[in-house]
Every structure is written in C-alpha cells, then in structure tokens.
Protein backbone atom coordinates (compact mmCIF):
# COMPACT_ATOMS: atom_id res chain seq x y z
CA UNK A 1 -128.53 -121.29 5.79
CA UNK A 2 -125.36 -123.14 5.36
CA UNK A 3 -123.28 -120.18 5.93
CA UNK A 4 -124.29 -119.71 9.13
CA UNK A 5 -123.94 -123.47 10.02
CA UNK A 6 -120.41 -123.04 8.79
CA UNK A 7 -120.02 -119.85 11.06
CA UNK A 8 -121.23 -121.35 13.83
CA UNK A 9 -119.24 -124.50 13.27
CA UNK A 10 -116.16 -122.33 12.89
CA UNK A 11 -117.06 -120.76 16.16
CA UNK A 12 -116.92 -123.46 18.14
CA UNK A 13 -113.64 -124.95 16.92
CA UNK A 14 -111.98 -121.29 17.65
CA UNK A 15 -113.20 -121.34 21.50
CA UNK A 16 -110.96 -123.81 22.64
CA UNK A 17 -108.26 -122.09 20.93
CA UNK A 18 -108.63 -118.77 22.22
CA UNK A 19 -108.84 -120.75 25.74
CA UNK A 20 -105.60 -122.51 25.17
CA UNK A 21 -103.53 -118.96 23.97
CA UNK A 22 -105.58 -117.04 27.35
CA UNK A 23 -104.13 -119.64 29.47
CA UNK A 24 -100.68 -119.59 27.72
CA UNK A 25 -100.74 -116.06 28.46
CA UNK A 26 -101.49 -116.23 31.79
CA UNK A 27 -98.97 -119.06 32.24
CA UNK A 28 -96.50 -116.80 31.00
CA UNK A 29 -97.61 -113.60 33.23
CA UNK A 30 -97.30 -115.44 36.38
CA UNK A 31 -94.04 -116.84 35.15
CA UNK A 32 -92.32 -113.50 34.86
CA UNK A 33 -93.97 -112.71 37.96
CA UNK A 34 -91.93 -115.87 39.79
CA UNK A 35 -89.02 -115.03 37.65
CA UNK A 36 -88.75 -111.36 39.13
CA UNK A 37 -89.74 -112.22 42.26
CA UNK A 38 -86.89 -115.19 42.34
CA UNK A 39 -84.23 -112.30 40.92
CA UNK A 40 -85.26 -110.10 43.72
CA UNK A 41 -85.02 -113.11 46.24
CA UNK A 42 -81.18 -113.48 44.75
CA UNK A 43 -80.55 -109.55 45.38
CA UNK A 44 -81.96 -109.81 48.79
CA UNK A 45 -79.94 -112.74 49.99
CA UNK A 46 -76.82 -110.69 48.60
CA UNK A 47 -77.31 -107.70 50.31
CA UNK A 48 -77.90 -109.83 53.24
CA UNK A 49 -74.20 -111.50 53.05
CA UNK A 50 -72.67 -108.19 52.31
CA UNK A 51 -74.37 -106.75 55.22
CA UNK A 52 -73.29 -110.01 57.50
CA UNK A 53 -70.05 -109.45 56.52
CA UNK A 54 -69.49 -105.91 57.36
CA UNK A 55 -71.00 -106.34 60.46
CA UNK A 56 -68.58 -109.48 61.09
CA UNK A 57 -65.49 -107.09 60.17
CA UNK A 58 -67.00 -104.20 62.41
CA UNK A 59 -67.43 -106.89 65.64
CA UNK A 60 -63.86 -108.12 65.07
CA UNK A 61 -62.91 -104.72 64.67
CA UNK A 62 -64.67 -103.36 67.56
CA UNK A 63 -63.39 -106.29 69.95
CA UNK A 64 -59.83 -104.77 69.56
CA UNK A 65 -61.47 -101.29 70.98
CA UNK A 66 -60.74 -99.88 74.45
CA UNK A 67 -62.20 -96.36 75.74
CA UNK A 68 -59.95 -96.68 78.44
CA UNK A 69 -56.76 -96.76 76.16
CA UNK A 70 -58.16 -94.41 73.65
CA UNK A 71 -59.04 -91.67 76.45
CA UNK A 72 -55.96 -92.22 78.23
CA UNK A 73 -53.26 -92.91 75.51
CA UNK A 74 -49.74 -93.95 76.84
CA UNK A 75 -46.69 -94.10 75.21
CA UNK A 76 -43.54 -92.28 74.98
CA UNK A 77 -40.98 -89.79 73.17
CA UNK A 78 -37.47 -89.62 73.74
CA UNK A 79 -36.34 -90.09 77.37
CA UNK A 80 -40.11 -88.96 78.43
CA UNK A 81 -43.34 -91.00 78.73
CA UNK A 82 -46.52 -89.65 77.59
CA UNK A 83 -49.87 -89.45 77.98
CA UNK A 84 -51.92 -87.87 75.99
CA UNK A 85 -49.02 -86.12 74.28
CA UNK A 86 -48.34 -84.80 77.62
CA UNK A 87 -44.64 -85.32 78.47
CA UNK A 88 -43.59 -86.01 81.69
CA UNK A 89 -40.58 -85.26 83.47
CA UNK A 90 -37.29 -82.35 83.62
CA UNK A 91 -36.28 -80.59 80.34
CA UNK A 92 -32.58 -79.80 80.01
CA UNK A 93 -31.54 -77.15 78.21
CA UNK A 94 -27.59 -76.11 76.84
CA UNK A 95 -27.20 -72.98 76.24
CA UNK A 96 -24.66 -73.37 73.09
CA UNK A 97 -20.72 -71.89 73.57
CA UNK A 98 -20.43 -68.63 71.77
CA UNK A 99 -16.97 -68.30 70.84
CA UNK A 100 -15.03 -65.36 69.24
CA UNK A 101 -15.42 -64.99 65.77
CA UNK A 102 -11.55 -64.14 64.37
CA UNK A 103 -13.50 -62.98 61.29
CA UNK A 104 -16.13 -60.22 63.46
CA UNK A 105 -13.81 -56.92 64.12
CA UNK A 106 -16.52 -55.79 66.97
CA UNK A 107 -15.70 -58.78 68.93
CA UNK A 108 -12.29 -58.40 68.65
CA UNK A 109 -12.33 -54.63 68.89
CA UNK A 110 -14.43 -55.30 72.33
CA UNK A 111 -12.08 -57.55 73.85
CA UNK A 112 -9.11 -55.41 72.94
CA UNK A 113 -10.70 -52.53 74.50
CA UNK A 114 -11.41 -53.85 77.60
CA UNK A 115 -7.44 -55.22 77.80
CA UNK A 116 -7.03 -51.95 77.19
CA UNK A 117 -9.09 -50.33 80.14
CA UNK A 118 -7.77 -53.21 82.75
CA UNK A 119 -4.54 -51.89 82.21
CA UNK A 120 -5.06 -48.53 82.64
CA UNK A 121 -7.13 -49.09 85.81
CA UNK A 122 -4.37 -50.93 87.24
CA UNK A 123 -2.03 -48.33 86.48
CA UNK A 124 -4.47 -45.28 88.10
CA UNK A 125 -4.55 -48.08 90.99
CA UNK A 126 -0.73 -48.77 91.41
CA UNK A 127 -0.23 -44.95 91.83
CA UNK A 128 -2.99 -44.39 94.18
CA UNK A 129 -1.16 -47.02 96.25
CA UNK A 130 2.35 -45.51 96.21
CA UNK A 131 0.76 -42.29 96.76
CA UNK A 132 -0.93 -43.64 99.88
CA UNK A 133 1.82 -45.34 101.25
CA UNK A 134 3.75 -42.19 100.94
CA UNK A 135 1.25 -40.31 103.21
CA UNK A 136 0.71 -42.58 105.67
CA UNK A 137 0.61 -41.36 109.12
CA UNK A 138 -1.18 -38.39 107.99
CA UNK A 139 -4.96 -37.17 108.13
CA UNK A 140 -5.41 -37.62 104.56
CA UNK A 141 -7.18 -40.82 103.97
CA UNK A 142 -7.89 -42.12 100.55
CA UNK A 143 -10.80 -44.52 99.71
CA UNK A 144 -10.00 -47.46 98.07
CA UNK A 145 -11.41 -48.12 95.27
CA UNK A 146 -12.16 -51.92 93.95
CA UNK A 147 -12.71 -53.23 90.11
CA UNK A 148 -16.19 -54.49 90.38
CA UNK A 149 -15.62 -56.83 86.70
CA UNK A 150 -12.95 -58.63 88.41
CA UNK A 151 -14.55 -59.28 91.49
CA UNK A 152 -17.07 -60.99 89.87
CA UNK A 153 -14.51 -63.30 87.66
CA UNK A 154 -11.97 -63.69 90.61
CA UNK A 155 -14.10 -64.14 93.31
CA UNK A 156 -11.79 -62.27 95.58
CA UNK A 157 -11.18 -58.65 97.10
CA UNK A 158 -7.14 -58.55 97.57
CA UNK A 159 -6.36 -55.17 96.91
CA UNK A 160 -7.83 -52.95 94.59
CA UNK A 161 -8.97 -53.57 91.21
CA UNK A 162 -8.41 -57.41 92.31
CA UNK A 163 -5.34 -57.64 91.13
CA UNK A 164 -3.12 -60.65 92.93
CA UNK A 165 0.80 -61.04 91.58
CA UNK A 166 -0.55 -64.53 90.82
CA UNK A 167 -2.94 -63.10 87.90
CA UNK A 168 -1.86 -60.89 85.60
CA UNK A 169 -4.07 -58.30 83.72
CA UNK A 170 -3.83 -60.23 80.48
CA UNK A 171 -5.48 -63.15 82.36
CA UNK A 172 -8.62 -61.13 83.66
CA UNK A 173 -8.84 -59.65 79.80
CA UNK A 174 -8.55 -63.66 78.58
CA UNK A 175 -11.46 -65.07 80.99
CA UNK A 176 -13.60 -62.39 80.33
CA UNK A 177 -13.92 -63.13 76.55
CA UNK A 178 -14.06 -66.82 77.58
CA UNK A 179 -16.91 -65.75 79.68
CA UNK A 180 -19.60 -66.27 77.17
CA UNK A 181 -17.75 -69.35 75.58
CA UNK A 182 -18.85 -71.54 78.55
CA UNK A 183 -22.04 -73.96 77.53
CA UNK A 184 -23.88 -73.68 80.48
CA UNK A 185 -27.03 -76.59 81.35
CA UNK A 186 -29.56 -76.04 82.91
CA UNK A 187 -32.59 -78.45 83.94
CA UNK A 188 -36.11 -76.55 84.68
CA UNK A 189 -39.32 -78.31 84.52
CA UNK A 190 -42.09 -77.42 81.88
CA UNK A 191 -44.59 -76.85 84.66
CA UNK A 192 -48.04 -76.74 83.15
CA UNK A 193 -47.60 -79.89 80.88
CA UNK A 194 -46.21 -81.46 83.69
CA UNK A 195 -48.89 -80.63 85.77
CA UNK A 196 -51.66 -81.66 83.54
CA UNK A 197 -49.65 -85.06 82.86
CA UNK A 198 -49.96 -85.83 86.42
CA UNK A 199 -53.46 -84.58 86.27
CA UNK A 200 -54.80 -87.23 83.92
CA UNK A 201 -52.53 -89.89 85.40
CA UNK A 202 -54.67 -88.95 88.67
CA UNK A 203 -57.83 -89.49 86.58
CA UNK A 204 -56.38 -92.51 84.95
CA UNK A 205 -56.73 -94.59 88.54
CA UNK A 206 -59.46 -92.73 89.44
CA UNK A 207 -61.14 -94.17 86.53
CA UNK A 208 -59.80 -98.03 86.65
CA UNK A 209 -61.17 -97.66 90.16
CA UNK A 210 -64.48 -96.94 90.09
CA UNK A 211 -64.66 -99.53 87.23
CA UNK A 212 -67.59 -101.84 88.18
CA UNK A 213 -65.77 -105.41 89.32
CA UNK A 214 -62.74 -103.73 89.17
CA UNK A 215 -61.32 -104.96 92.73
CA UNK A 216 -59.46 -101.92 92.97
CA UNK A 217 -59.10 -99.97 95.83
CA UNK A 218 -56.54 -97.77 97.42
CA UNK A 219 -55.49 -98.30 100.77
CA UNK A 220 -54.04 -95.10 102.40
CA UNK A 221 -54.03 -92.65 100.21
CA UNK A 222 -56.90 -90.77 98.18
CA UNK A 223 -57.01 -89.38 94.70
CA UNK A 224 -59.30 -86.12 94.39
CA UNK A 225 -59.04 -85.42 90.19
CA UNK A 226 -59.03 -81.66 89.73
CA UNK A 227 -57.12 -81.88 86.56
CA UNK A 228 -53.75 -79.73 86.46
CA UNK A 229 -55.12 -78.77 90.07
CA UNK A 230 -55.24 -82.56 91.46
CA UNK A 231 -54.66 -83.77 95.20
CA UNK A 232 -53.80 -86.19 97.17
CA UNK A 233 -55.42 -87.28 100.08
CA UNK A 234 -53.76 -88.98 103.16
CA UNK A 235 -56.54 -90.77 104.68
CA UNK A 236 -57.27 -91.45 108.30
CA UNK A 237 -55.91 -94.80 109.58
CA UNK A 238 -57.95 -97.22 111.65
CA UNK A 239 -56.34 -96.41 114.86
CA UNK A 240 -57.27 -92.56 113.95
CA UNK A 241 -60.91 -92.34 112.57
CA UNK A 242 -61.37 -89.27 113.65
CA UNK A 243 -58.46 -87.68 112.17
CA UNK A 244 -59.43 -85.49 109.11
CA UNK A 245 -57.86 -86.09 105.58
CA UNK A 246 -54.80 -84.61 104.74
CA UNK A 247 -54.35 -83.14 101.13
CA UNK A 248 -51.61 -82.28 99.38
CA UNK A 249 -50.61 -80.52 96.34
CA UNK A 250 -50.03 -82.52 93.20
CA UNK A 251 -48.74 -80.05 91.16
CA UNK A 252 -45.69 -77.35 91.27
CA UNK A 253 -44.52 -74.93 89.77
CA UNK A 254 -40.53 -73.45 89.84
CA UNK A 255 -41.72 -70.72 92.20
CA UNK A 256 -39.27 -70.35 95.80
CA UNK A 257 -40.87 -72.44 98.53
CA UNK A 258 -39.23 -72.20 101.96
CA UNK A 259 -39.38 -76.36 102.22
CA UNK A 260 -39.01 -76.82 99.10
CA UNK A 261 -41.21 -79.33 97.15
CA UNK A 262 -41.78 -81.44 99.95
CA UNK A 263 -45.74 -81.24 99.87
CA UNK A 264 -45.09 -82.17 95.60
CA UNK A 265 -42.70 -85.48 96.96
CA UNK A 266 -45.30 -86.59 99.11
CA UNK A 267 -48.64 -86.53 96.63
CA UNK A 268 -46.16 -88.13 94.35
CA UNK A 269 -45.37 -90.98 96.88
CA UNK A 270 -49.59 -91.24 97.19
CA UNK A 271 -50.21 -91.55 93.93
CA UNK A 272 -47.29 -94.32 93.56
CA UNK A 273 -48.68 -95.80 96.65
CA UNK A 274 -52.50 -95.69 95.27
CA UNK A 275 -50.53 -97.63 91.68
CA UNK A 276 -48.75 -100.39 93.97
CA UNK A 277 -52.44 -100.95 96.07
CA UNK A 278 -53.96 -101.48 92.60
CA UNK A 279 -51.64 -103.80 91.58
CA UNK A 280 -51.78 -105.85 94.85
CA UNK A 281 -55.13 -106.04 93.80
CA UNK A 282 -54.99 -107.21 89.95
CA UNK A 283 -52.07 -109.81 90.94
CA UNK A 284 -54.70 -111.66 93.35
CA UNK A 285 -57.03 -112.10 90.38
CA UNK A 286 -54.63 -112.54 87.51
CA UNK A 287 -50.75 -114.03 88.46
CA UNK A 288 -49.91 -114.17 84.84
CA UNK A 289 -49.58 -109.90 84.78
CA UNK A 290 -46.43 -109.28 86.09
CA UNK A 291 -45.65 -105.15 86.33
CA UNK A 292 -42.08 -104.51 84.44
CA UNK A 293 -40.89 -102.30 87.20
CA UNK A 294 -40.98 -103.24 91.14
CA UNK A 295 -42.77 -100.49 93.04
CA UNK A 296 -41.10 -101.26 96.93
CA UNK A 297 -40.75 -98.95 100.36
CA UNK A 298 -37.27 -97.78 101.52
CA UNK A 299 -36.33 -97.55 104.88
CA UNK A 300 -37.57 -94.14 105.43
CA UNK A 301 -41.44 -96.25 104.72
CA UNK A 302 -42.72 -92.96 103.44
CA UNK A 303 -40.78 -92.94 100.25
CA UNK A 304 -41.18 -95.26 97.21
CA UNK A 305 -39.47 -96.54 94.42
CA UNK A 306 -40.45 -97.65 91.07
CA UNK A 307 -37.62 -99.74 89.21
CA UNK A 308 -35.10 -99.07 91.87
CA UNK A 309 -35.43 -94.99 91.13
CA UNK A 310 -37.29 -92.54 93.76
CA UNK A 311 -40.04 -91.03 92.41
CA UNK A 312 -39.85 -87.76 94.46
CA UNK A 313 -38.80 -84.61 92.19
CA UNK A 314 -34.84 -84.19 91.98
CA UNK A 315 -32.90 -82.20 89.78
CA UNK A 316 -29.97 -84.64 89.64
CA UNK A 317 -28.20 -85.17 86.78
CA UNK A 318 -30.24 -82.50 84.95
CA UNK A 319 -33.69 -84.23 86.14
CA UNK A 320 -33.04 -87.48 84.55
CA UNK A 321 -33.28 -89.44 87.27
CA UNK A 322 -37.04 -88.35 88.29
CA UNK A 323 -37.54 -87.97 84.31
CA UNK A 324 -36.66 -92.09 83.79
CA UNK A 325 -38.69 -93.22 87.34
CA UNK A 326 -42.15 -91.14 86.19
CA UNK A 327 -41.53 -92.98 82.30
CA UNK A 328 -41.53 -96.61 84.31
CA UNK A 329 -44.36 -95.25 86.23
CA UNK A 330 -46.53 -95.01 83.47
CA UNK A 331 -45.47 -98.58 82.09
CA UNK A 332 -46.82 -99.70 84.90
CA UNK A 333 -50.18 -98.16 84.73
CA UNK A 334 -50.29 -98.70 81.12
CA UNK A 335 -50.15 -102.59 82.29
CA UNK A 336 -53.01 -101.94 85.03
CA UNK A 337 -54.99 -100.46 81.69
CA UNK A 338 -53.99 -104.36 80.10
CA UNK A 339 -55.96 -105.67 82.94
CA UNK A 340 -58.58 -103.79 83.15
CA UNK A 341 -59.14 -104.66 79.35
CA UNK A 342 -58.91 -108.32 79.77
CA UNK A 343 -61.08 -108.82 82.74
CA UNK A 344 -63.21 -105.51 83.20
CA UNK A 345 -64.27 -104.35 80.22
CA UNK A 346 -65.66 -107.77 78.67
C-alpha cells in the first residue's frame, strides 16, 4: 500500500516536468522555424538588391541605346565616309612605274631588238624613197608604207615610218621602253558599294521622317527607298498639281551614257535638298544643333552645295572633290540622327 502511494506521489511531481521539457521543446521548434525563416528573409532581400542593381546598370545602359544609330552606323575611313561599312565616294588607283631591270637580260634583249628593227625599217624606208623619187614621172607607183609603233608614240604621219629629222631612231627606241615606266592614275568609282551607300542614306531620311513627332518633311523632292535601286522623286509644285512626279535614278554605274550622269547629279541634288528641308525643320525646334557644313543653292538654283563643295559626281582631281562633299554629307545626317535621339526617340 505505501508503494503505490509513493508511485503515485512520484507521478504527480514528474507531470509538471514532462510539461515544462514538452514546452521547451516546442519553444525551441518554433524557434528554428523563425530562425530559418529570418535567414531566408536575409537571402531574399539580397537577391532582391542584386537584382535592383542589375536592372539599374541595364536602364543606364540601355538609355545610351539608339536603333537608329545602330541600324544606320556612320563614320568614316580614310578620305571616305561610311555607313554601314559602305564607303562612299571615287577610288583612285596608280598603276605603279615599271622600270627596266639592268639585272633582267629579256628586258634588255627586248629593247635592243626593237632598236634594232627601227633601224632597219628606216633603212628599207630611206631606199624606197630614193627609189621613188628616181621614178617619178612614170606609171609605176609605189605605196607608202607607214610604221604603225611610231605613230602611236609620235602622234604624227610625216613620212613613212614617222620618222621627222627632229627625232632620231634612237629616240623612238628610248620612249618606247619608257612606255611602261609611266605611273598612270586613274579614278573609277566602285559602283555597287556606292550604290548601296546611297541606298541606305535614302532609307536613313526616309526613316527620321516618318518618325512619329519628327517635324520632318521634305519639301520638293521625294525619296522612294529601293535599296541599291533608290529614286528620287521631283514632286509637283503648287502652281502644277496636276503635273506627275518625276523620278530619277539614284544610282550609276561607269557604263557610256550619251548625257552623261546628269539624271545621277540631279537625284543627288534631291536627296541634298530633302537633308537641307530636314534641317530647316530640326533648327525651328532645337537652335542649339548647328550642322558642321552649310548646305546653300548656287546661282544655277538647281545645284547644291554642302561645305562650299558640289555634290554632283565629278571626276576632278581623281574624284576627290565629290569623294570629300558626300563625307560632309553624311556628318550632317549623322547630326540629324543627334536630333532625332534627343527629342524623338525619348
């Protein structure tokens, strides 16, 4: 009997006990719990700042974006400007002097031989002559016979075989081996990257154009983009309406044309003209652009220039003329593309 009073006294001084350690260990459970939940709070926040930060660098970075620019990239190499990698503008070419090598026996043996043969020929020549001035008056007529070679390096028919008491055979022998030694230049334009330079200059405008709020628009003249193929259109005036559109060419090629490239000149005056009516445009909503090469008329009113140079084609000075005015040309749309990032595109 006392044994199980002790038991059952033990009993009940054990119950709160076990209470006490079950609600330690449930203290302890739900403090893990807060614990993990409060280190996953800490890695969440984190990730948050990282992720708020690249996104920060990606906004500043995309701020300094333009499709325009990227699409249409302008710049330059050498004497030419660029777009695209597309050059624009004459290529001149030397053809290098190719003297006589003392050291190469052929050349020498050539040029020797052909002394050789001019002096025989003039010999055969001088006897034909004494032998027709002996039978003049008769029937027999001899034909006279001419040295073809020193036609072509005299330039002139006096007697046979060109020979003139001013030149001597020695001297015909001498220029033809200096001939070859002349550098010759030559200044031919590389047609098809020419033509699709012009092309996506065409687009270009097109493009800053029909840019909504833009406040671009061309005046007289029309831009139809077909690439290397493009045109451009002379529109009808206001006195005219009725009068169709007139197209022309804006590309070439170094084919023979009986007016020569008069149709090119003029699509190149549009499109200058369409690049000065733009600019009239951006300088009434921004004075602070000011181009970096004055595009004006000259008395002939059809005919522009850009920095003081025509921009019609010309082969002057080995094309560097037309080469430097289409390189300000696209500084100047290159500036129109600076406005149309500052204004349009935010």
């Amino acid at each position: 009997m006392r044994a199980k009073v002790h038991a059952a006294r033990q009993r009940r001084l054990e119950l709160p006990h076990l209470a006490v350690a079950e609600q330690k260990d449930a203290t302890l459970q739900k403090l893990k719990g807060v614990e993990i939940a409060q280190q996953q709070s800490i890695r969440d926040n984190l990730s948050v700042q990282y992720r708020k930060e690249s996104a920060s660098a990606w906004l500043d970075a995309s701020r300094k974006w333009n499709a325009t620019n990227d699409c249409f990239h302008i710049w330059h190499r050498g004497p030419f400007g660029t777009i695209n990698g597309l050059r624009l503008g004459c290529r001149t070419t030397t053809t290098p002097a190719s003297p006589i090598n003392p050291n190469n026996r052929k050349q020498i043996q050539h040029a020797d031989e052909y002394d050789k043969v001019l002096s025989e020929d003039h010999s055969r020549q001088g006897s034909m002559i004494h032998q027709n001035n002996s039978n003049h008056g008769t029937t027999a007529v001899r034909r006279r016979e001419y040295d073809v070679t020193s036609m072509v390096l005299t330039g002139v028919t006096a007697g046979p075989s060109g020979f003139t008491p001013e030149r001597s055979i020695a001297n015909l022998g001498r220029e033809l081996r200096n001939a070859n030694n002349v550098a010759v230049t030559r200044s031919s334009g590389n047609w098809p990257e020419t033509n699709a330079a012009l092309g996506m200059a065409a687009l270009l405008l097109c493009v800053l154009r029909d840019k909504p709020e833009s406040g671009i628009r061309f005046k007289t003249h029309d831009i139809v983009s077909l690439g290397s193929c493009s045109k451009i259109a002379l529109m009808p005036t206001k006195l005219q309406p009725q009068q169709q559109p007139v197209y022309y060419n804006f590309f070439s090629d170094d084919s023979f044309q009986f007016f020569g490239k008069r149709n090119f000149n003029l699509a190149l005056n549009g499109l200058l003209k369409c690049l000065k009516d733009a600019m009239e445009c951006i300088l009434q909503r921004d004075r602070t652009i000011a181009i970096p090469h004055d595009i004006s008329t000259t008395g002939n009113l059809v005919e522009l220039t850009i920095g003081g140079l025509p921009i019609s084609h010309s082969t002057d000075g080995g094309g560097e003329r037309w080469t430097r005015a289409l390189k300000y040309f696209l500084t100047d749309l290159k500036w129109l593309v600076a406005f149309s990032t500052k204004h349009v595109d935010r």
